[in-house]
N, C-alpha and C. Protein backbone atom coordinates (compact mmCIF):
# COMPACT_ATOMS: atom_id res chain seq x y z
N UNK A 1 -227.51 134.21 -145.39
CA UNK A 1 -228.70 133.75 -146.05
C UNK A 1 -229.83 134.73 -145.73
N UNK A 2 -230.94 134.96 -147.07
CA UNK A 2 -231.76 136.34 -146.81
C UNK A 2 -232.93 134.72 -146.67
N UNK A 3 -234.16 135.75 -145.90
CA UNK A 3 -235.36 135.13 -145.81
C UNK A 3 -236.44 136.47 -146.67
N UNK A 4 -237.02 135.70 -147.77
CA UNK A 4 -238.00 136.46 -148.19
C UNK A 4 -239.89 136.26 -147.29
N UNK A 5 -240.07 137.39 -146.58
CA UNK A 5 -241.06 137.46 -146.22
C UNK A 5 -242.25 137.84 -146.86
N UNK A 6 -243.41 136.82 -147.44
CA UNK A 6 -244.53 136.94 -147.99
C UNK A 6 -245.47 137.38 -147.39
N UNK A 7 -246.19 138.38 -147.12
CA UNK A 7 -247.37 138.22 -146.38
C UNK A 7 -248.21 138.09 -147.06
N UNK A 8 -249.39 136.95 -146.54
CA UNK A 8 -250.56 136.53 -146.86
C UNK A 8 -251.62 136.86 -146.17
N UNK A 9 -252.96 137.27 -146.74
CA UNK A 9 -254.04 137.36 -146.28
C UNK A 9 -255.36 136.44 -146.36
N UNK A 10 -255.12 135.78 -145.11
CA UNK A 10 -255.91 134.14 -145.32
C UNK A 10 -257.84 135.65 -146.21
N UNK A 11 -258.00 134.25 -147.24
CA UNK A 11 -259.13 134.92 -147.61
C UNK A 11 -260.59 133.77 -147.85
N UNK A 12 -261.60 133.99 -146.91
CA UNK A 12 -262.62 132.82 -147.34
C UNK A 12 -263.12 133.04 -148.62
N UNK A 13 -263.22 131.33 -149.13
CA UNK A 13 -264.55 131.20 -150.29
C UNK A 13 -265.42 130.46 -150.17
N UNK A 14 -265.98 130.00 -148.55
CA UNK A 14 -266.85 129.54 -148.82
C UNK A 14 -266.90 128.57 -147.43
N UNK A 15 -268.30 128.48 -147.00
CA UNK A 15 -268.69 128.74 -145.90
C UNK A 15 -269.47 127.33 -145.26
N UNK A 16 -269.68 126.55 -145.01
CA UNK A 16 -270.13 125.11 -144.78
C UNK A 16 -270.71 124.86 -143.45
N UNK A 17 -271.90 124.11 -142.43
CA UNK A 17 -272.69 123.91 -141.61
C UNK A 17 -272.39 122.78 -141.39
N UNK A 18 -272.19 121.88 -140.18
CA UNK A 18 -272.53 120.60 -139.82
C UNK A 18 -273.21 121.25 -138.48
N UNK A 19 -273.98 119.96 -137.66
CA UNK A 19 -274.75 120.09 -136.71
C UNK A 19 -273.70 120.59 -135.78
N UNK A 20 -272.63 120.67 -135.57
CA UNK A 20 -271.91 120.83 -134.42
C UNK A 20 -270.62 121.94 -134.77
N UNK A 21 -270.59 121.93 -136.28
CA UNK A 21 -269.73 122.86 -136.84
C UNK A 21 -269.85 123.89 -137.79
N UNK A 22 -268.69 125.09 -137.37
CA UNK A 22 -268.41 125.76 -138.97
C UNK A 22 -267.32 125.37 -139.49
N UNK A 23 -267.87 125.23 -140.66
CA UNK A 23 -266.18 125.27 -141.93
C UNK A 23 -266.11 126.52 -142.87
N UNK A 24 -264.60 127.05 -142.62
CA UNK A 24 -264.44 128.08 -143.64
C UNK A 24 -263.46 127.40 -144.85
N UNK A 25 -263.68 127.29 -146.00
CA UNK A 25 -262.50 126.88 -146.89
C UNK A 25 -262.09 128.32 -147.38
N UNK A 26 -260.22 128.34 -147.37
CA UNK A 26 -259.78 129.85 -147.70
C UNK A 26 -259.17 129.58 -149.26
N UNK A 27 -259.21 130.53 -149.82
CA UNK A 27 -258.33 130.62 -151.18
C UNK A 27 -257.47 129.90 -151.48
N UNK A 28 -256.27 129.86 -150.45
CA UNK A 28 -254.91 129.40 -150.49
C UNK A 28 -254.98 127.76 -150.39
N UNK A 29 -256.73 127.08 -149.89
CA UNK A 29 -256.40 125.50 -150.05
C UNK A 29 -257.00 125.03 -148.56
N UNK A 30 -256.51 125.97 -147.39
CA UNK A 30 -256.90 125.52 -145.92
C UNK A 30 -258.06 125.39 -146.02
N UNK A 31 -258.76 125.03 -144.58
CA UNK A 31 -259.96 124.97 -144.23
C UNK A 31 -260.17 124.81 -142.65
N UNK A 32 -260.75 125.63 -141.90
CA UNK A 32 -260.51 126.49 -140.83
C UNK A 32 -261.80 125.75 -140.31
N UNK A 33 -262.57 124.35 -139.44
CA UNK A 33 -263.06 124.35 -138.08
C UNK A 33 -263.38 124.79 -136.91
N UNK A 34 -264.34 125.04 -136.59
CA UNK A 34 -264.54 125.31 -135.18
C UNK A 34 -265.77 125.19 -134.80
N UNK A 35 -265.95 124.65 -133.39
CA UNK A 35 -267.32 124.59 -132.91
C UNK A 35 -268.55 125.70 -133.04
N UNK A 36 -269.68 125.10 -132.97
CA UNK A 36 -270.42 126.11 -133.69
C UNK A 36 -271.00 127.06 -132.29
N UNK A 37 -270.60 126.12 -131.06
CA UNK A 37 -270.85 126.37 -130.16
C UNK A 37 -270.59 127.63 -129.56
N UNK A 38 -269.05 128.06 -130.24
CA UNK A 38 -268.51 129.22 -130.05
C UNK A 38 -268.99 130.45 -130.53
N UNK A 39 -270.05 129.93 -131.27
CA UNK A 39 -271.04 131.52 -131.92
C UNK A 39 -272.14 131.00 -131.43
N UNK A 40 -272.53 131.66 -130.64
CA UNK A 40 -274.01 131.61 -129.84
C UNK A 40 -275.13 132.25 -131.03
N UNK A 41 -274.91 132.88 -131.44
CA UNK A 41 -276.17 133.70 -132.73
C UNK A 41 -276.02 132.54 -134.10
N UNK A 42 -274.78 132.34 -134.26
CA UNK A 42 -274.87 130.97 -135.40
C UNK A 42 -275.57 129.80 -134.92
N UNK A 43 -275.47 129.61 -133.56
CA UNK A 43 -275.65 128.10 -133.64
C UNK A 43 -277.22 128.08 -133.23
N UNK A 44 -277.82 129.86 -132.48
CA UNK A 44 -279.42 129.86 -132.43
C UNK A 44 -279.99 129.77 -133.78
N UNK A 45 -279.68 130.19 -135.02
CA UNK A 45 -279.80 130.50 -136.32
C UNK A 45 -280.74 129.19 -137.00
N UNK A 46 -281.27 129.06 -138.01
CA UNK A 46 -281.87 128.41 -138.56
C UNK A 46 -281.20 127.69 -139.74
N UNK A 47 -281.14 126.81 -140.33
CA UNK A 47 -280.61 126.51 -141.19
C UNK A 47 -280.21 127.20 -142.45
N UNK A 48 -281.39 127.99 -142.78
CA UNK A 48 -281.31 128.91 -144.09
C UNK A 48 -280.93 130.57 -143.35
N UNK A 49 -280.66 130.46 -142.58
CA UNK A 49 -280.41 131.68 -141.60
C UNK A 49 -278.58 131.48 -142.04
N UNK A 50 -277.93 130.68 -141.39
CA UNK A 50 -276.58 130.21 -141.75
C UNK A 50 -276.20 130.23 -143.24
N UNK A 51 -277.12 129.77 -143.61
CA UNK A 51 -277.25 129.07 -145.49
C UNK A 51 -276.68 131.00 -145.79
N UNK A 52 -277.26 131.78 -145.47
CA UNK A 52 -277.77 132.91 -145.99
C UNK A 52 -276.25 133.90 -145.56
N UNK A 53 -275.29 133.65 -146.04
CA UNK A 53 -274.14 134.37 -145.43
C UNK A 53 -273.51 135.06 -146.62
N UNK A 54 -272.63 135.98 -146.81
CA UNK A 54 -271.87 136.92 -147.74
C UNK A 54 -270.19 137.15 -147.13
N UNK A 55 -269.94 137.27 -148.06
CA UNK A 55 -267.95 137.55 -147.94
C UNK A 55 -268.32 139.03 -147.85
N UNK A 56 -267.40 139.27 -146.92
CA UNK A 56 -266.52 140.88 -146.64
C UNK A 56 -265.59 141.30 -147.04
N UNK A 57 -265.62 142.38 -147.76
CA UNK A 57 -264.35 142.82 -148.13
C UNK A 57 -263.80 141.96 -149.19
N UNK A 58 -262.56 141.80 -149.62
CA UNK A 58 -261.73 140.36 -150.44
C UNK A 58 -261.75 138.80 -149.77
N UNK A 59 -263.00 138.76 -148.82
CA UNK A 59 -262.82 137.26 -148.03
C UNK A 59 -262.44 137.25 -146.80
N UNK A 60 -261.97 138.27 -146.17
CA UNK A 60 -261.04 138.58 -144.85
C UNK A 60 -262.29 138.60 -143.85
N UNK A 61 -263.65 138.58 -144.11
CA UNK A 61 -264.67 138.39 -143.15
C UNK A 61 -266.13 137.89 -143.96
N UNK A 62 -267.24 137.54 -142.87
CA UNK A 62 -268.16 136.86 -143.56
C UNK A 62 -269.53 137.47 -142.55
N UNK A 63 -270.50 137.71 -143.43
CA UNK A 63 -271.40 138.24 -143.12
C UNK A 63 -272.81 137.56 -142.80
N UNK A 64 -273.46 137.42 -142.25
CA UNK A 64 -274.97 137.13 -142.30
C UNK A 64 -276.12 138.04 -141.77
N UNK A 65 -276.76 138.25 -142.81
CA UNK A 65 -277.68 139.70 -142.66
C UNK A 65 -278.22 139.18 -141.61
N UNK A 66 -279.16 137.92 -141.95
CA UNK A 66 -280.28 137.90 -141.48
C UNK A 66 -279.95 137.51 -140.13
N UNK A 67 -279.31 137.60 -139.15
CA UNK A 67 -279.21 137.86 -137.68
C UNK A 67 -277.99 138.49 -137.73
N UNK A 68 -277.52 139.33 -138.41
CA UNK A 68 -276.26 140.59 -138.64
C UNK A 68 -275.02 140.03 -137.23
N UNK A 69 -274.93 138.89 -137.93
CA UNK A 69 -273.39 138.65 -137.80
C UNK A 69 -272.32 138.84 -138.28
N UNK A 70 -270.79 138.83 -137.82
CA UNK A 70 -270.07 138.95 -138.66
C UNK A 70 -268.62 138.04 -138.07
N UNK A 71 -267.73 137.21 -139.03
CA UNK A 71 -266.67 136.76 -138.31
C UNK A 71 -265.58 137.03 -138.87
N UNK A 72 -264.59 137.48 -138.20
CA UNK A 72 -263.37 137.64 -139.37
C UNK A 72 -262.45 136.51 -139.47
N UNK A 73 -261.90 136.19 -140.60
CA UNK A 73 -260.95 135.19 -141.01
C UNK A 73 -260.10 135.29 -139.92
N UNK A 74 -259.23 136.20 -139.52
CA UNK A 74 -257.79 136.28 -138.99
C UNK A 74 -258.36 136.00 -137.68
N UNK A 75 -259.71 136.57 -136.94
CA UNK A 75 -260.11 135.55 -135.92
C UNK A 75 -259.85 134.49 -135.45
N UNK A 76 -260.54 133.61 -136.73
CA UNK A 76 -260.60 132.20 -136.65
C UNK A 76 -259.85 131.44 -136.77
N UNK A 77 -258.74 131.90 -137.69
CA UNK A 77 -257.65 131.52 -137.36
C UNK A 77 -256.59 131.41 -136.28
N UNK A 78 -257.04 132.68 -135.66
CA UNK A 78 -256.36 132.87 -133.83
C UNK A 78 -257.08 132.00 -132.73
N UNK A 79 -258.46 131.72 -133.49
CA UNK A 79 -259.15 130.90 -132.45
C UNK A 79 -260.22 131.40 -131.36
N UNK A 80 -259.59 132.91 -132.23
CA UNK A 80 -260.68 133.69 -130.59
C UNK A 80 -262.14 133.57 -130.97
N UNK A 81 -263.09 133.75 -130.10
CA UNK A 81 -264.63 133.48 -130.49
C UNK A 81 -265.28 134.62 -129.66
């Protein structure tokens, strides 16, 4: 028996705030959690500071000028912060 190997590249569309969290929703349907705690510059940030973010590349990272952050998908998915 063969195994066909797909590789996928988790890709964000779109980027979400709660008081205690980030949400990434990816292309493929997931949606990726994590404390906001774990980004010290996100969670000093202002509301429209967060609000104010951009995709990298095809989705594989996410940007925010206005305190020039940046997180990558495959990160967050590993969990590292």
């Amino acid at each position: 028996m063969s195994t066909l190997a797909v590789e996928l590249r988790a890709q964000a569309s779109n980027v979400e705030f709660t008081d205690i969290s980030i949400s990434v929703e990816l292309l493929d349907g997931r949606t990726i959690s994590a404390p906001l705690a774990w980004f010290p510059n996100l969670s000093a940030a202002s509301n429209s500071q967060r609000n104010n973010w951009e995709l990298m590349g095809d989705g594989e990272g996410i940007h925010w000028p206005d305190i020039d952050e940046d997180l990558s998908v495959a990160g967050l998915l590993a969990g590292t912060h």
